[in-house]
Protein backbone atom coordinates (compact mmCIF):
# COMPACT_ATOMS: atom_id res chain seq x y z
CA UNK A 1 56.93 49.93 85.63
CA UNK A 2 58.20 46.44 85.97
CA UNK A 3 59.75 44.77 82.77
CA UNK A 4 58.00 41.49 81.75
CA UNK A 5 59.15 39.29 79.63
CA UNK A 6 57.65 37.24 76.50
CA UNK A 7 57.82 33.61 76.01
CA UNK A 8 60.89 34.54 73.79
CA UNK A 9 62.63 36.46 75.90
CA UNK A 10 65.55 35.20 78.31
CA UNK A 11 63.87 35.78 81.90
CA UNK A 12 66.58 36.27 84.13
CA UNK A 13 64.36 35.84 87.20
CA UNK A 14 64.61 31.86 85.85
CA UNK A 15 68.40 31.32 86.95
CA UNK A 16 67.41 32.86 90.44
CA UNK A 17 67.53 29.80 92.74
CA UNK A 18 65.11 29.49 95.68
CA UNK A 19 65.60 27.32 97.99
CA UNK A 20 63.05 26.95 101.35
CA UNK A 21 66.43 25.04 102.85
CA UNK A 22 70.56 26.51 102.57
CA UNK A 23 72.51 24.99 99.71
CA UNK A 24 75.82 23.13 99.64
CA UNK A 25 78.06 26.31 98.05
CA UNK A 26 79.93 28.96 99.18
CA UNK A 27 77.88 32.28 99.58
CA UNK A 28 78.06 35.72 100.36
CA UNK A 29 74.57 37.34 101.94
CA UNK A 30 73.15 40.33 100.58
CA UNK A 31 70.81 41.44 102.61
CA UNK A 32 67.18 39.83 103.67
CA UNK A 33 64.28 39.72 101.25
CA UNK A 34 60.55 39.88 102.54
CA UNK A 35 57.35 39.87 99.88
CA UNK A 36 53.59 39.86 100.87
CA UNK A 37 50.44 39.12 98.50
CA UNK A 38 46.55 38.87 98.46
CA UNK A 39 44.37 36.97 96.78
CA UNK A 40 40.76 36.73 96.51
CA UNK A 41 39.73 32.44 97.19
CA UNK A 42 38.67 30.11 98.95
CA UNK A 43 41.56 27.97 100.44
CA UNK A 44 39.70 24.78 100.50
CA UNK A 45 37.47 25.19 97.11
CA UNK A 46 38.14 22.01 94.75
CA UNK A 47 40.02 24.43 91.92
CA UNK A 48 42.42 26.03 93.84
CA UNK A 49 45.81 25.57 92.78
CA UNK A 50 47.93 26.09 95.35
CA UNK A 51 50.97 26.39 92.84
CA UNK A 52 49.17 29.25 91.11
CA UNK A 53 48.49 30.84 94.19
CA UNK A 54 52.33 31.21 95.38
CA UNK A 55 53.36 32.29 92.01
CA UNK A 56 53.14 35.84 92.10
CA UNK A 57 54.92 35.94 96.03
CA UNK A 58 57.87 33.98 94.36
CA UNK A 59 58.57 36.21 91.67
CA UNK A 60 58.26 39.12 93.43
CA UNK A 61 60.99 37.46 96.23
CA UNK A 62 63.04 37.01 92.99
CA UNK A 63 62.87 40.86 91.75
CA UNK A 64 63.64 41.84 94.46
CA UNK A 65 67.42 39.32 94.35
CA UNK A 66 67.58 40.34 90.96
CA UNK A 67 67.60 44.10 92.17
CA UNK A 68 71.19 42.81 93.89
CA UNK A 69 72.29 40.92 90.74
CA UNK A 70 71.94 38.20 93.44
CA UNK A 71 71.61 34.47 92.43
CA UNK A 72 69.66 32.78 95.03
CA UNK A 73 67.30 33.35 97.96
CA UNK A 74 67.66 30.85 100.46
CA UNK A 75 66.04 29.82 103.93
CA UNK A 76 62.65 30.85 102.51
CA UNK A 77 59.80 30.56 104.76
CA UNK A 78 56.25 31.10 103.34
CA UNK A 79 53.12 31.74 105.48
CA UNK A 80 49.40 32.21 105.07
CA UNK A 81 46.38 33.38 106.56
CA UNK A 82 42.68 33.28 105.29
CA UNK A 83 40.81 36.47 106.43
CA UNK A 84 37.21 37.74 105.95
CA UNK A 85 33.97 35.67 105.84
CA UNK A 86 33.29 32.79 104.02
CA UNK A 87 31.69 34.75 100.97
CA UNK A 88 34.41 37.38 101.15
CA UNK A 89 37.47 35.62 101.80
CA UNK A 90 40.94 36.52 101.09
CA UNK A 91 44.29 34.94 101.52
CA UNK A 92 47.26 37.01 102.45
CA UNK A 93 50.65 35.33 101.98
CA UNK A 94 53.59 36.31 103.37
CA UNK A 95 57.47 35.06 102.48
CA UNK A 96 60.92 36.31 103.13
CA UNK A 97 64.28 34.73 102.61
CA UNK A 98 68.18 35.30 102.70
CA UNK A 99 69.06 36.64 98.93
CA UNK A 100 72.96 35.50 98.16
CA UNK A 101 75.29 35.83 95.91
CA UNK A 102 77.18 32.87 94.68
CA UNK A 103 81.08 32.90 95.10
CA UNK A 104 83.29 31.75 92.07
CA UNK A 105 84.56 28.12 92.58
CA UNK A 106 88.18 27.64 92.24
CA UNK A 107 90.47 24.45 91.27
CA UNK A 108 91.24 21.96 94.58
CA UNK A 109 88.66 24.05 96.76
């Protein structure tokens, strides 16, 4: 079973960076990271929240880095496809990304 945390509690998954672009730091790559989801919507319905709706598919990209005692994923891509009828529709999201590990900066380089 997954841990979750309180409002309290120290979330580690918080200091995992993800980026959709690379970042300007030196980096060692850990392996690649791929996460799916479904949801049951309407894409276009006035009270979708988009945000909401790529929640879950981020912090299951970020378990998964945090399973490396990584501290990013970079190069993210995200995806989407609605599927079913109109009544019955469902919206499977797909993401992946390059999880990294940060190397330690040192003085003059």
């Amino acid at each position: 079973m997954k841990q979750r945390y309180s409002s309290t509690d120290q979330n580690p998954l918080d200091h995992i960076l993800l980026s959709t672009g690379n970042v300007n730091r030196s980096y060692l790559v850990r392996d690649l990271v791929f996460a799916t989801d479904e949801k049951k919507i309407h894409l276009f319905a006035s009270d979708t929240d988009t945000d909401t709706l790529f929640h879950d598919i981020i912090i299951k990209l970020k378990e998964k880095a945090h399973e490396y005692g990584a501290d990013a994923i970079i190069n993210c891509h995200f995806s989407y496809e609605q599927v079913g009828t109109r009544e019955a529709a469902s919206l499977q999201i797909f993401a992946y990304g390059t999880i990294v590990q940060f190397k330690p900066a040192t003085i003059g380089g």
